[in-house]
C-alpha atoms as a PDB file:
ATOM      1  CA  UNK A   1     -12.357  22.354 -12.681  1.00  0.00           C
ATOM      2  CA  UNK A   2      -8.626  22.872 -13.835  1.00  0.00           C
ATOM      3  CA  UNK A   3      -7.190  19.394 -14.962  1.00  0.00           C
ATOM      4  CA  UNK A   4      -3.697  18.236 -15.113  1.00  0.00           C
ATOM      5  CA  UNK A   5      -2.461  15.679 -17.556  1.00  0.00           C
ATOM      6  CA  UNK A   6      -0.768  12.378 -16.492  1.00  0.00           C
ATOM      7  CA  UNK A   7       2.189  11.321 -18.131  1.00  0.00           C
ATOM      8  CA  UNK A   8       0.193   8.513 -19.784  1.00  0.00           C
ATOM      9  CA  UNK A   9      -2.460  11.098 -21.104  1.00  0.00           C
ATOM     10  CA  UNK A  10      -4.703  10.604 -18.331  1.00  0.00           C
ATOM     11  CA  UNK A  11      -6.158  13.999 -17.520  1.00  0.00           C
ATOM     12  CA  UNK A  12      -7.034  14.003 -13.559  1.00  0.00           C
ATOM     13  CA  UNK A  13      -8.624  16.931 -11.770  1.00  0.00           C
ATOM     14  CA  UNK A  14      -5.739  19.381 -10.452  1.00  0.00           C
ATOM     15  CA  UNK A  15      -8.136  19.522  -6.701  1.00  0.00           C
ATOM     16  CA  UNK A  16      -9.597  16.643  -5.075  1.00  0.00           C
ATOM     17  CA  UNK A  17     -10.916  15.385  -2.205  1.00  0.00           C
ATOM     18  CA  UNK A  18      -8.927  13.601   0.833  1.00  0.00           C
ATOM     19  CA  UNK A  19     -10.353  11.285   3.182  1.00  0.00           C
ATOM     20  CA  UNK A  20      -7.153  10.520   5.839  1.00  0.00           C
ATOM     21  CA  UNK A  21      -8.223  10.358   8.863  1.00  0.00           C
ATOM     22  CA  UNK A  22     -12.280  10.995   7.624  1.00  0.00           C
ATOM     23  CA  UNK A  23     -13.938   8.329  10.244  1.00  0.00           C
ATOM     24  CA  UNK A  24     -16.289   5.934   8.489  1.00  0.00           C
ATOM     25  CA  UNK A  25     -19.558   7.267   9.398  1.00  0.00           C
ATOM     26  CA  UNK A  26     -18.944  10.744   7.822  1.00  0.00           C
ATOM     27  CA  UNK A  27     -17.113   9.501   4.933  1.00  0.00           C
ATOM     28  CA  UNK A  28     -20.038   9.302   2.768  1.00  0.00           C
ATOM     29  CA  UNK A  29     -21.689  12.530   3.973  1.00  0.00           C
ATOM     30  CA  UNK A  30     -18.372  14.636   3.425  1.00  0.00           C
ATOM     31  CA  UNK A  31     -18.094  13.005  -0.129  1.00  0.00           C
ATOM     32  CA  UNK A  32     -21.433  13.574  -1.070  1.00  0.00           C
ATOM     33  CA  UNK A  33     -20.955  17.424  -0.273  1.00  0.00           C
ATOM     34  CA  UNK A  34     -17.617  17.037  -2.330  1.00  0.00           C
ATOM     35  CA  UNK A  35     -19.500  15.692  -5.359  1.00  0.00           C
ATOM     36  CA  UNK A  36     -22.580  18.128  -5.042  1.00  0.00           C
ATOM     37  CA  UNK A  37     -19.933  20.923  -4.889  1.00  0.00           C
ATOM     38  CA  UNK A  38     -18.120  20.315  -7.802  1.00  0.00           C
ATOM     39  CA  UNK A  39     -15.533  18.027  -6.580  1.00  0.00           C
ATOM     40  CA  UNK A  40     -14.800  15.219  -9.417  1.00  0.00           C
ATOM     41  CA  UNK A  41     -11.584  14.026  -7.657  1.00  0.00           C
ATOM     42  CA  UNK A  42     -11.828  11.836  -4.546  1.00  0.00           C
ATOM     43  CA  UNK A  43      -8.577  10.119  -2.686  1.00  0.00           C
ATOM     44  CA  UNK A  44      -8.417   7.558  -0.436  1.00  0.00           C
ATOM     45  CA  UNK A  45      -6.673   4.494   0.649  1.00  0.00           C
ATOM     46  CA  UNK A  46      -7.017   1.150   1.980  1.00  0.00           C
ATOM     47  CA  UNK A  47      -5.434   1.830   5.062  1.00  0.00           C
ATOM     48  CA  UNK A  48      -8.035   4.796   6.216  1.00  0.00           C
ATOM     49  CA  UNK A  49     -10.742   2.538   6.409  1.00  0.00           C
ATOM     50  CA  UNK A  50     -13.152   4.306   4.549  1.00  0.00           C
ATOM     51  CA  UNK A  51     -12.956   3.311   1.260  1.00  0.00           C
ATOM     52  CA  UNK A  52     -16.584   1.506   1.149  1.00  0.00           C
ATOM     53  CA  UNK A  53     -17.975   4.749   2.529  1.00  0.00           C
ATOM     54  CA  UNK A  54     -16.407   7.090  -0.502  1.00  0.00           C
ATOM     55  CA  UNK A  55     -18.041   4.499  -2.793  1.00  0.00           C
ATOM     56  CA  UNK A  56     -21.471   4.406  -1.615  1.00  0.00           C
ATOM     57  CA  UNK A  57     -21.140   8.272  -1.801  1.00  0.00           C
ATOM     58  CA  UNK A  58     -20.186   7.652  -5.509  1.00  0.00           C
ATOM     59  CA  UNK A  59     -23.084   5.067  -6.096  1.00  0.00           C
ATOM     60  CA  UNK A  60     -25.933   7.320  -4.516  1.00  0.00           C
ATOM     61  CA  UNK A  61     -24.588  10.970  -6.523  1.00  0.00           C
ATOM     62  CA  UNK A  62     -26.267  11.748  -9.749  1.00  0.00           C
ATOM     63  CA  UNK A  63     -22.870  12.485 -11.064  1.00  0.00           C
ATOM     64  CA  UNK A  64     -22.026  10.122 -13.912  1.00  0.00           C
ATOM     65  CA  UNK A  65     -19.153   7.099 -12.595  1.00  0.00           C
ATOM     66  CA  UNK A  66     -17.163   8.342 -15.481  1.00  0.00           C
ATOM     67  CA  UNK A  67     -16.865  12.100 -14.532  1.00  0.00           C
ATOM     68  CA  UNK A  68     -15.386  11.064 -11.312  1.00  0.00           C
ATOM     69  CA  UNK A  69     -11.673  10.429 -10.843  1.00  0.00           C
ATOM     70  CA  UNK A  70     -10.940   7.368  -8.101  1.00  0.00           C
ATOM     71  CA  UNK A  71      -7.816   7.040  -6.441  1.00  0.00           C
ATOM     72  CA  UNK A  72      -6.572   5.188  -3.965  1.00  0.00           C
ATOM     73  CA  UNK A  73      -3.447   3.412  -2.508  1.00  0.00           C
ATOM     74  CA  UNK A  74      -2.072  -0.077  -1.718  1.00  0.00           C
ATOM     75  CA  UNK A  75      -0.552  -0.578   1.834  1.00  0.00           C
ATOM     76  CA  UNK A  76       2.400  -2.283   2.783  1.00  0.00           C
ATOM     77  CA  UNK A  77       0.849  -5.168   4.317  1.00  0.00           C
ATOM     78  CA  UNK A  78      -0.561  -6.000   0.752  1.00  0.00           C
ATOM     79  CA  UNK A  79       2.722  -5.551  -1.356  1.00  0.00           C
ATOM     80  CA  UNK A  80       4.120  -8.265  -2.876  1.00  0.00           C
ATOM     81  CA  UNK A  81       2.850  -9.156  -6.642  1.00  0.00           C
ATOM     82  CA  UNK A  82       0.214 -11.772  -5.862  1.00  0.00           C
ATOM     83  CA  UNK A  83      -1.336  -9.775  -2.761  1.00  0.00           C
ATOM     84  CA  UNK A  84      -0.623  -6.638  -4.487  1.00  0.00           C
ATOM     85  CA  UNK A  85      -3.023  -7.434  -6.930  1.00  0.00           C
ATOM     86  CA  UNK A  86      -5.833  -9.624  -4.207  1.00  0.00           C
ATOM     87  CA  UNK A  87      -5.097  -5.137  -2.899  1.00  0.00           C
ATOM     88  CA  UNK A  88      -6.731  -4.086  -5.674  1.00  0.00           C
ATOM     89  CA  UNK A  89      -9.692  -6.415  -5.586  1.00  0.00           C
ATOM     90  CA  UNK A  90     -10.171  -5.289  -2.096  1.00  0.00           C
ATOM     91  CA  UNK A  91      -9.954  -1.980  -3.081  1.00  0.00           C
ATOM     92  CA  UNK A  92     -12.176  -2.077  -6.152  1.00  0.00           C
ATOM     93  CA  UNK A  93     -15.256  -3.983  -4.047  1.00  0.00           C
ATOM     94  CA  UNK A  94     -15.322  -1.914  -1.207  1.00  0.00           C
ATOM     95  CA  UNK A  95     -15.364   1.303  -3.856  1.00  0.00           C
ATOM     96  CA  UNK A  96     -17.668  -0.345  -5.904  1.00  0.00           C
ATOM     97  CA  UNK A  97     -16.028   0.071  -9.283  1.00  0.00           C
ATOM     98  CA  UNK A  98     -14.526  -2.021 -12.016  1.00  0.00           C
ATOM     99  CA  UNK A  99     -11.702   0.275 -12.630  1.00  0.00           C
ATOM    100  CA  UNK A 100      -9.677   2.220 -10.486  1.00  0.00           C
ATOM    101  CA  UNK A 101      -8.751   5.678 -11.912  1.00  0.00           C
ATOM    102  CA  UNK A 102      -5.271   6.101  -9.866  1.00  0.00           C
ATOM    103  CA  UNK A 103      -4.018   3.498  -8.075  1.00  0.00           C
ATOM    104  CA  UNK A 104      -0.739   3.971  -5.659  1.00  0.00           C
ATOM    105  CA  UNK A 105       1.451   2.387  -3.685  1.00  0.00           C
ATOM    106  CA  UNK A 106       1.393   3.898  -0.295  1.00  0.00           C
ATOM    107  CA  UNK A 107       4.950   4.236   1.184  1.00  0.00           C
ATOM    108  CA  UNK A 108       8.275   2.706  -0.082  1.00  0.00           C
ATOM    109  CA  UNK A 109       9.202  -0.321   1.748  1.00  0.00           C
ATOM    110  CA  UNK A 110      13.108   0.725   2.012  1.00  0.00           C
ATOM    111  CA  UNK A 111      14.001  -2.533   4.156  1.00  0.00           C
ATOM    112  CA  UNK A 112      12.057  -4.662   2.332  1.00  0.00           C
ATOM    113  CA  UNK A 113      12.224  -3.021  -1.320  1.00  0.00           C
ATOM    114  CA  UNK A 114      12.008  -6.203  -3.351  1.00  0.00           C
ATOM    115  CA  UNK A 115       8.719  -6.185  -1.967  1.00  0.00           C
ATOM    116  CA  UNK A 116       7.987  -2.863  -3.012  1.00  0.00           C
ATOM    117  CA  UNK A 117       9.434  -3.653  -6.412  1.00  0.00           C
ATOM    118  CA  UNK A 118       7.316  -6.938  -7.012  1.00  0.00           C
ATOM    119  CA  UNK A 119       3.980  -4.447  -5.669  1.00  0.00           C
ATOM    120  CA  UNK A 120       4.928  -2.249  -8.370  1.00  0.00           C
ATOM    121  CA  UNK A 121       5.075  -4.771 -11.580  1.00  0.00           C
ATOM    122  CA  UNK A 122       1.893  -5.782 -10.313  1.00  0.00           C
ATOM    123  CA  UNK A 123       0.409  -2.057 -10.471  1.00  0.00           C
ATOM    124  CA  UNK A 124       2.292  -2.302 -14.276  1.00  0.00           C
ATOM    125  CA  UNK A 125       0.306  -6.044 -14.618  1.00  0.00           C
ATOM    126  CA  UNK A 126      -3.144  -3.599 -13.191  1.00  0.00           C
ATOM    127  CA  UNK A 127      -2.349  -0.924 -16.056  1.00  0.00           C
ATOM    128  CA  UNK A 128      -1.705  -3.411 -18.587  1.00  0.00           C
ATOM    129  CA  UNK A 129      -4.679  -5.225 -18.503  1.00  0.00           C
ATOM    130  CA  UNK A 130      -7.140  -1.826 -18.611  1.00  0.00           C
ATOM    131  CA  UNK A 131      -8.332  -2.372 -14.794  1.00  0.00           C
ATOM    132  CA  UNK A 132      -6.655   0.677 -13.669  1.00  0.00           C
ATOM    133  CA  UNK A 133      -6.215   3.988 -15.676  1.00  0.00           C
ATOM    134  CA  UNK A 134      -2.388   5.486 -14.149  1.00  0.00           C
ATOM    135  CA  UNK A 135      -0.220   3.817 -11.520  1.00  0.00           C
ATOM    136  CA  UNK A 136       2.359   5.945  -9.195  1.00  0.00           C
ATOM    137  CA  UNK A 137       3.237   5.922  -5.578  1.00  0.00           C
ATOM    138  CA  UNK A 138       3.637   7.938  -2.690  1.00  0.00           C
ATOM    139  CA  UNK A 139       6.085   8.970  -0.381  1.00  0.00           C
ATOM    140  CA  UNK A 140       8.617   7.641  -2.130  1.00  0.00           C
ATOM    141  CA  UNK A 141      12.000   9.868  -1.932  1.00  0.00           C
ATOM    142  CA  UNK A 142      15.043  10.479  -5.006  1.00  0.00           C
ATOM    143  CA  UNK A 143      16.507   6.829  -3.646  1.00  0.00           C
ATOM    144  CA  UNK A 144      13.130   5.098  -3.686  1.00  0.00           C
ATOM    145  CA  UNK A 145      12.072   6.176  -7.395  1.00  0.00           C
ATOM    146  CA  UNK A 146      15.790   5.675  -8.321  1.00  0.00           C
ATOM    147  CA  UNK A 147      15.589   2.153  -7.636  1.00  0.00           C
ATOM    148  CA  UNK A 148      12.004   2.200  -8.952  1.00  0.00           C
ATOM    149  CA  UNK A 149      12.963   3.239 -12.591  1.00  0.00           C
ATOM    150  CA  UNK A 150      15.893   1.036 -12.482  1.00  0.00           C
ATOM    151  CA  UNK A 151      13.885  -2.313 -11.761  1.00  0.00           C
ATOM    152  CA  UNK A 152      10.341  -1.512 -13.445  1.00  0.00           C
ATOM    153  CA  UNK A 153       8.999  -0.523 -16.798  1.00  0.00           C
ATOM    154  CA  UNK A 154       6.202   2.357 -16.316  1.00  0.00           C
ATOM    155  CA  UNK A 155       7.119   5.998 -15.059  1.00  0.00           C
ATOM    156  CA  UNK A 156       4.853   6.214 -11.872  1.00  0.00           C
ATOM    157  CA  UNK A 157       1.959   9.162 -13.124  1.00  0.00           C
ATOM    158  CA  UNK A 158       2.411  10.908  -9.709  1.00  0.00           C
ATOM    159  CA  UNK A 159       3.639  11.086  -6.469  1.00  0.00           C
ATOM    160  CA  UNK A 160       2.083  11.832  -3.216  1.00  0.00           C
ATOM    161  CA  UNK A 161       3.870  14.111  -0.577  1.00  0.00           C
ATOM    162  CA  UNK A 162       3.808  16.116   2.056  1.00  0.00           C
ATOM    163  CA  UNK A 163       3.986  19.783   0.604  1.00  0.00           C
ATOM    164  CA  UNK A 164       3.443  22.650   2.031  1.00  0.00           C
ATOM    165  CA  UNK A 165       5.500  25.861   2.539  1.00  0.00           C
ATOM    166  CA  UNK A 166       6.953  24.712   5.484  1.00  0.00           C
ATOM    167  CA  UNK A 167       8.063  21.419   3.846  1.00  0.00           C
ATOM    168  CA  UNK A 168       8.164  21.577   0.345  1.00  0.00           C
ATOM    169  CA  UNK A 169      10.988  18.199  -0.258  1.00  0.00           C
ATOM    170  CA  UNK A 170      12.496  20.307  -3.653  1.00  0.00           C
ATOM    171  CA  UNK A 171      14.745  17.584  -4.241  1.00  0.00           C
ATOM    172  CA  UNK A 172      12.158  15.102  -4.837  1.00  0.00           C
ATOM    173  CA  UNK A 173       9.729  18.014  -6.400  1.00  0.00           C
ATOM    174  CA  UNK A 174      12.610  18.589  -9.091  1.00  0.00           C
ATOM    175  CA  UNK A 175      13.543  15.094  -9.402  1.00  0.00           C
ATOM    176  CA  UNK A 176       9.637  13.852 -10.497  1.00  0.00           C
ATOM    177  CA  UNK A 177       9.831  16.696 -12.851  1.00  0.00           C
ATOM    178  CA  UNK A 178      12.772  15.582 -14.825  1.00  0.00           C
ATOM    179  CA  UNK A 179      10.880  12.048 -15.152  1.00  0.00           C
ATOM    180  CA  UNK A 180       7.692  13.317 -15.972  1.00  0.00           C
ATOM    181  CA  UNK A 181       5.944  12.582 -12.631  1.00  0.00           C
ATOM    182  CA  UNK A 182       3.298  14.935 -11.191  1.00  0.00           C
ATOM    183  CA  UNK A 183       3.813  15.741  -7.643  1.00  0.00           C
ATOM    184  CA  UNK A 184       0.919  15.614  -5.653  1.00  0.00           C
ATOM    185  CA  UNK A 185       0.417  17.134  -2.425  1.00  0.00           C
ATOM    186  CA  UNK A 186      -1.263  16.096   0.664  1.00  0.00           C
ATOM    187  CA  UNK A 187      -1.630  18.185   3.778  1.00  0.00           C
ATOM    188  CA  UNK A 188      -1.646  21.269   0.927  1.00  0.00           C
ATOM    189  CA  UNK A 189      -2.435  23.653   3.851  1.00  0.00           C
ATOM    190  CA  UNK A 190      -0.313  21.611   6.703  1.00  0.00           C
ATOM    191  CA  UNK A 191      -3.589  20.205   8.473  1.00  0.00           C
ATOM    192  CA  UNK A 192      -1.609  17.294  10.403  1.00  0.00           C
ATOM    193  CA  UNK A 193       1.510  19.524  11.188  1.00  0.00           C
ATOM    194  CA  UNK A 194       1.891  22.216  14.246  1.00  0.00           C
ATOM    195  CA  UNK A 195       5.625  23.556  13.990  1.00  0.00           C
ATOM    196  CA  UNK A 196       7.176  24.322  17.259  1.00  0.00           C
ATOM    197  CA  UNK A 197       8.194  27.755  17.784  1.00  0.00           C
ATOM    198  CA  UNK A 198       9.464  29.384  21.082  1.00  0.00           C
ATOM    199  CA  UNK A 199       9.231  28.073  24.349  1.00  0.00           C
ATOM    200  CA  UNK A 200       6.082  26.556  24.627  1.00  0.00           C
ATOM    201  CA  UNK A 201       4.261  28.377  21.901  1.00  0.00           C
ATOM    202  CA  UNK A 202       3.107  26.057  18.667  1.00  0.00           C
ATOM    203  CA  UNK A 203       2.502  27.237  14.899  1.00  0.00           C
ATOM    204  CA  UNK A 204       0.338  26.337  12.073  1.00  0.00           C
ATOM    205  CA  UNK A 205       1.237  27.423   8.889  1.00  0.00           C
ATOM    206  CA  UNK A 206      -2.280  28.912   8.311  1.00  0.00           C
ATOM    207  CA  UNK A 207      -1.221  31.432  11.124  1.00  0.00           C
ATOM    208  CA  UNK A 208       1.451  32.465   9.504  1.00  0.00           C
ATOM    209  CA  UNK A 209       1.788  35.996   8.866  1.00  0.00           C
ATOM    210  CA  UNK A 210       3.757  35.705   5.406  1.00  0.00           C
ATOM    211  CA  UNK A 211       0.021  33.573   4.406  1.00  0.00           C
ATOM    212  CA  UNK A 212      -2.259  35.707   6.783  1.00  0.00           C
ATOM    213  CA  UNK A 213      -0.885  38.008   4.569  1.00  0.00           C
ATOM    214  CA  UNK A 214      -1.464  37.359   1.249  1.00  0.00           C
ATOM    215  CA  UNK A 215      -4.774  36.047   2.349  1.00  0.00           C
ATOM    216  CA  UNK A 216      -6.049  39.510   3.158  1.00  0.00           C
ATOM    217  CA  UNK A 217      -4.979  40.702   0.174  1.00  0.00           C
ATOM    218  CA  UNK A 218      -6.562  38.517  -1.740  1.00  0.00           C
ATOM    219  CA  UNK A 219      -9.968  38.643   0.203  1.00  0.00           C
ATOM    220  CA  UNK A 220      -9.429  34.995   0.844  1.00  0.00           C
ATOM    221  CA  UNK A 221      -8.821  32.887   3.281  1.00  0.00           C
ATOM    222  CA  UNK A 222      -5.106  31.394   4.622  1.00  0.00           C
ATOM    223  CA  UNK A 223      -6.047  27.650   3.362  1.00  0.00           C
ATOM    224  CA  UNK A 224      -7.486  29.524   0.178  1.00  0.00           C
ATOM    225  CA  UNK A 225      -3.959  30.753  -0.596  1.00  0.00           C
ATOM    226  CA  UNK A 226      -2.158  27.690   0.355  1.00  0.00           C
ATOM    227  CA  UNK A 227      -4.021  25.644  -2.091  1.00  0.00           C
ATOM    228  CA  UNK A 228      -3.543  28.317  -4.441  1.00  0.00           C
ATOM    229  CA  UNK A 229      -0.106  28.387  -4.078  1.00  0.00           C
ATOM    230  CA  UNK A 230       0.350  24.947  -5.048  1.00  0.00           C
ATOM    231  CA  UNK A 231      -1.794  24.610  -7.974  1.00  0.00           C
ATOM    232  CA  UNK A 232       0.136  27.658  -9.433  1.00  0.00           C
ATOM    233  CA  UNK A 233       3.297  25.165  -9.029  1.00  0.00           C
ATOM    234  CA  UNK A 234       2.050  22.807 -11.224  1.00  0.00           C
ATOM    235  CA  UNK A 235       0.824  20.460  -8.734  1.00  0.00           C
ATOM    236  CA  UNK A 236      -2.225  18.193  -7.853  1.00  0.00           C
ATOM    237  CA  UNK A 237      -3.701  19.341  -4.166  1.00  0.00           C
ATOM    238  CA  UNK A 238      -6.350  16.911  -2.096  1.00  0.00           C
ATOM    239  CA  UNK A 239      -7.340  18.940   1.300  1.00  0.00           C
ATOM    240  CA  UNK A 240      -9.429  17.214   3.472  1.00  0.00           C
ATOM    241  CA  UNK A 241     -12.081  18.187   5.527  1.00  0.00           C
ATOM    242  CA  UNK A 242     -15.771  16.813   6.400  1.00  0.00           C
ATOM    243  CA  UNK A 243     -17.533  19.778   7.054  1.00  0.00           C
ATOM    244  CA  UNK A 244     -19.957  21.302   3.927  1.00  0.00           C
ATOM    245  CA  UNK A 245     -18.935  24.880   3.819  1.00  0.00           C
ATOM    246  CA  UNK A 246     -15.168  23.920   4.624  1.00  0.00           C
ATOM    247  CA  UNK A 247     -15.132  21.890   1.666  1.00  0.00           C
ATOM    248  CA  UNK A 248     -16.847  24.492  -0.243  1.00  0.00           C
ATOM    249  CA  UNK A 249     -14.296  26.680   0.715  1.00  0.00           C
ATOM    250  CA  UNK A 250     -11.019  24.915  -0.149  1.00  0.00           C
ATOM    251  CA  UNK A 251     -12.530  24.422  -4.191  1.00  0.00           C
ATOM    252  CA  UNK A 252     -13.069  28.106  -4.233  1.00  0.00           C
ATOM    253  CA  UNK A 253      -9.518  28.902  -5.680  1.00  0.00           C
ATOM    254  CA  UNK A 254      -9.656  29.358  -9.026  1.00  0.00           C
ATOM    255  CA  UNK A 255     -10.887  33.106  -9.261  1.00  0.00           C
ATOM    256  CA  UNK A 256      -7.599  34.511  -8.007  1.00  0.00           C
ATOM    257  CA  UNK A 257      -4.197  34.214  -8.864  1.00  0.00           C
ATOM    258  CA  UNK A 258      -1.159  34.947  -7.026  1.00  0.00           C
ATOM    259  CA  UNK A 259       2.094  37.467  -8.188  1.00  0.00           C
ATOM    260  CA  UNK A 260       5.399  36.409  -8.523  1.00  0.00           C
ATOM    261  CA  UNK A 261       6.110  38.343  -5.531  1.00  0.00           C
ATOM    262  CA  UNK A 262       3.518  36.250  -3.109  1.00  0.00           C
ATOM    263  CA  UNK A 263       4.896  33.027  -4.357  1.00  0.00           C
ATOM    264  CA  UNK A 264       8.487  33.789  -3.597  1.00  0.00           C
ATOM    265  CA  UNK A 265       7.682  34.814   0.042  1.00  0.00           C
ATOM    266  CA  UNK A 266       5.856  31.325   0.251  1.00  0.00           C
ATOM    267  CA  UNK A 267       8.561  29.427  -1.224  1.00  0.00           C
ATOM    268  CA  UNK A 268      10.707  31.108   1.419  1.00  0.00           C
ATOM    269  CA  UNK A 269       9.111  29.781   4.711  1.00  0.00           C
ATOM    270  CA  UNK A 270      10.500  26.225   4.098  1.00  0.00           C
ATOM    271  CA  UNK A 271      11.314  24.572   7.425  1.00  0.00           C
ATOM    272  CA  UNK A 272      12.718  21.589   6.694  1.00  0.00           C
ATOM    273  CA  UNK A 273      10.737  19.889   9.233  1.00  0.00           C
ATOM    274  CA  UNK A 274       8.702  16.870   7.883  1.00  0.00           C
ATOM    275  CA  UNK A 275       5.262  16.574   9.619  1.00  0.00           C
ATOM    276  CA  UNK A 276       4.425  12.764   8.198  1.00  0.00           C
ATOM    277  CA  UNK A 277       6.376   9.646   9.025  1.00  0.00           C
ATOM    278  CA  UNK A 278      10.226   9.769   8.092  1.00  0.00           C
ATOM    279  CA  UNK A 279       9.840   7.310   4.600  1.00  0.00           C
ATOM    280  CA  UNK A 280      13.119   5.817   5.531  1.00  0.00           C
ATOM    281  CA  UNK A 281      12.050   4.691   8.679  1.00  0.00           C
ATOM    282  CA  UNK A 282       8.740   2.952   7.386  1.00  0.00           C
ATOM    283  CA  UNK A 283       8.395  -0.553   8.631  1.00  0.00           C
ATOM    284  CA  UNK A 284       6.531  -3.651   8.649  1.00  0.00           C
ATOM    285  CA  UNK A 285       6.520  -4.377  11.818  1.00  0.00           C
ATOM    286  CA  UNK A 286       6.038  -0.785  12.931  1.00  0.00           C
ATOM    287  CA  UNK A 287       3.355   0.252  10.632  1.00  0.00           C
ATOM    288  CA  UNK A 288       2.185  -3.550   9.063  1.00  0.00           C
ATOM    289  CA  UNK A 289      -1.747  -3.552   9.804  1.00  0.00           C
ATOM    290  CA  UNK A 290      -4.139  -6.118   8.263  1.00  0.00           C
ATOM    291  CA  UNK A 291      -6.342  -4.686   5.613  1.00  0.00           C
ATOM    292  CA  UNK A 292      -9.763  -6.541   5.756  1.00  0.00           C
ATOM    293  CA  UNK A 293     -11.041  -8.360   2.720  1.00  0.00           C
ATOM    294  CA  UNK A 294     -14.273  -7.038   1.151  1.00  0.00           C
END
């Protein structure tokens, strides 16, 4: 497995995992598979649920705790420094560990950033004392990490974001470069996101012909190139899926590598159209949900 080093030293796997959206009762199975596949990188959250499920996975593999990289995220509802840090101990009981490997803050907060900033120190207060490894965020745009590295001490290690080809968010890919964060992408191969095209007719970016493409070429398949694609950028990638040969699949991108040529044409089918939740728009009363103690 290709690793990528944090900007802390920290080397993480460059291919994980994801468990959005994974319902509870085939968490664990889908890990599992991950772990007996090769996986050593597993992300989830405390706002998918499923976090006790990924770490009974974790406690009944034969793969050694340390040879598997945790990461997971802090909601909203949680930030604030004192129930930032009651976050993590939710988050480390229900996974079962001592130490989280990469913990992140969710989304920015924008119109309630102080709380955002005071979840943050707390993350620095997590780092400091040895019970987490690296500390970033996600979602978090050039105003959000602007602010960020204004009010707080410790670069974040990464940051999570929608990328794909059709939205790849350049100006806050080039700005975590210039700090020395690693951009991380989920939905790699657009898995949430159907682009409208004409009339009444809907796209995925795994039918695209640019990718349907390149994926003959290659003998591969379109989510094989995607994936590709943005580990040759330098980035982290955590596809999701729950089913065994899927999953087998998407880790089965490291025999091939794409030209010059077949990375430009991907680069050019940006969209501009954002799949996720608009960051700027991210509430607490529109997306505040209770995250349930251990």
């Amino acid at each position: 497995m290709h690793t990528l080093t944090l900007n802390n030293g920290v080397e993480m796997p460059a291919l994980g995992l994801g468990v959005f959206q994974t319902p509870p009762d085939e968490t664990r199975a889908a890990v599992t598979a991950a772990l007996d596949l090769g996986y050593r990188h597993l992300d989830t959250a405390a706002a998918y649920g499923n976090e006790r499920e990924v770490g009974q996975a974790i406690a009944g593999s034969p793969v050694p705790r340390d040879e598997i990289f945790v990461e997971t995220k802090i909601w909203i509802s949680d930030y604030g420094y004192d129930e930032t840090l009651h976050g993590f101990d939710k988050s480390a009981a229900k996974l079962g560990v001592d130490r989280i490997d990469l913990l992140i803050l969710h989304q920015a907060l924008p119109s309630e950033f102080d709380r955002t900033l005071a979840a943050y120190r707390a993350l620095e207060r997590l780092l400091a004392d040895g019970r987490v490894r690296a500390i970033g965020v996600s979602n978090f745009m050039v105003g959000h990490l602007t602010a960020l590295l204004d009010s707080t001490g410790v670069v974040p290690a990464v940051n999570q974001l929608e990328i794909h080809p059709y939205f790849q968010q350049r100006a806050v890919l080039d700005f975590d470069d210039e700090h020395g964060i690693l951009n991380q992408a989920w939905s790699p191969i657009g898995g949430i996101t159907f682009y409208p095209g004409y009339g009444e007719h809907r796209r995925s970016v795994l039918e695209d012909p640019v990718v349907t493409g390149v994926a003959e070429a290659h003998g591969k398949s379109p989510a094989q190139v995607l994936l590709r694609w943005g580990l040759q950028h330098g980035r982290s990638v955590i596809p999701k899926s729950t089913r065994r040969h899927r999953i087998a699949e998407n880790i089965d991108v490291f025999d091939f590598e794409l030209t010059a040529d077949e990375l430009a044409a991907l680069d050019a089918l940006e969209t501009g159209r954002r799949g996720g939740p608009e960051p700027e728009k991210v509430t607490l009363a529109d997306f505040g949900r209770t995250i349930p103690e251990a």
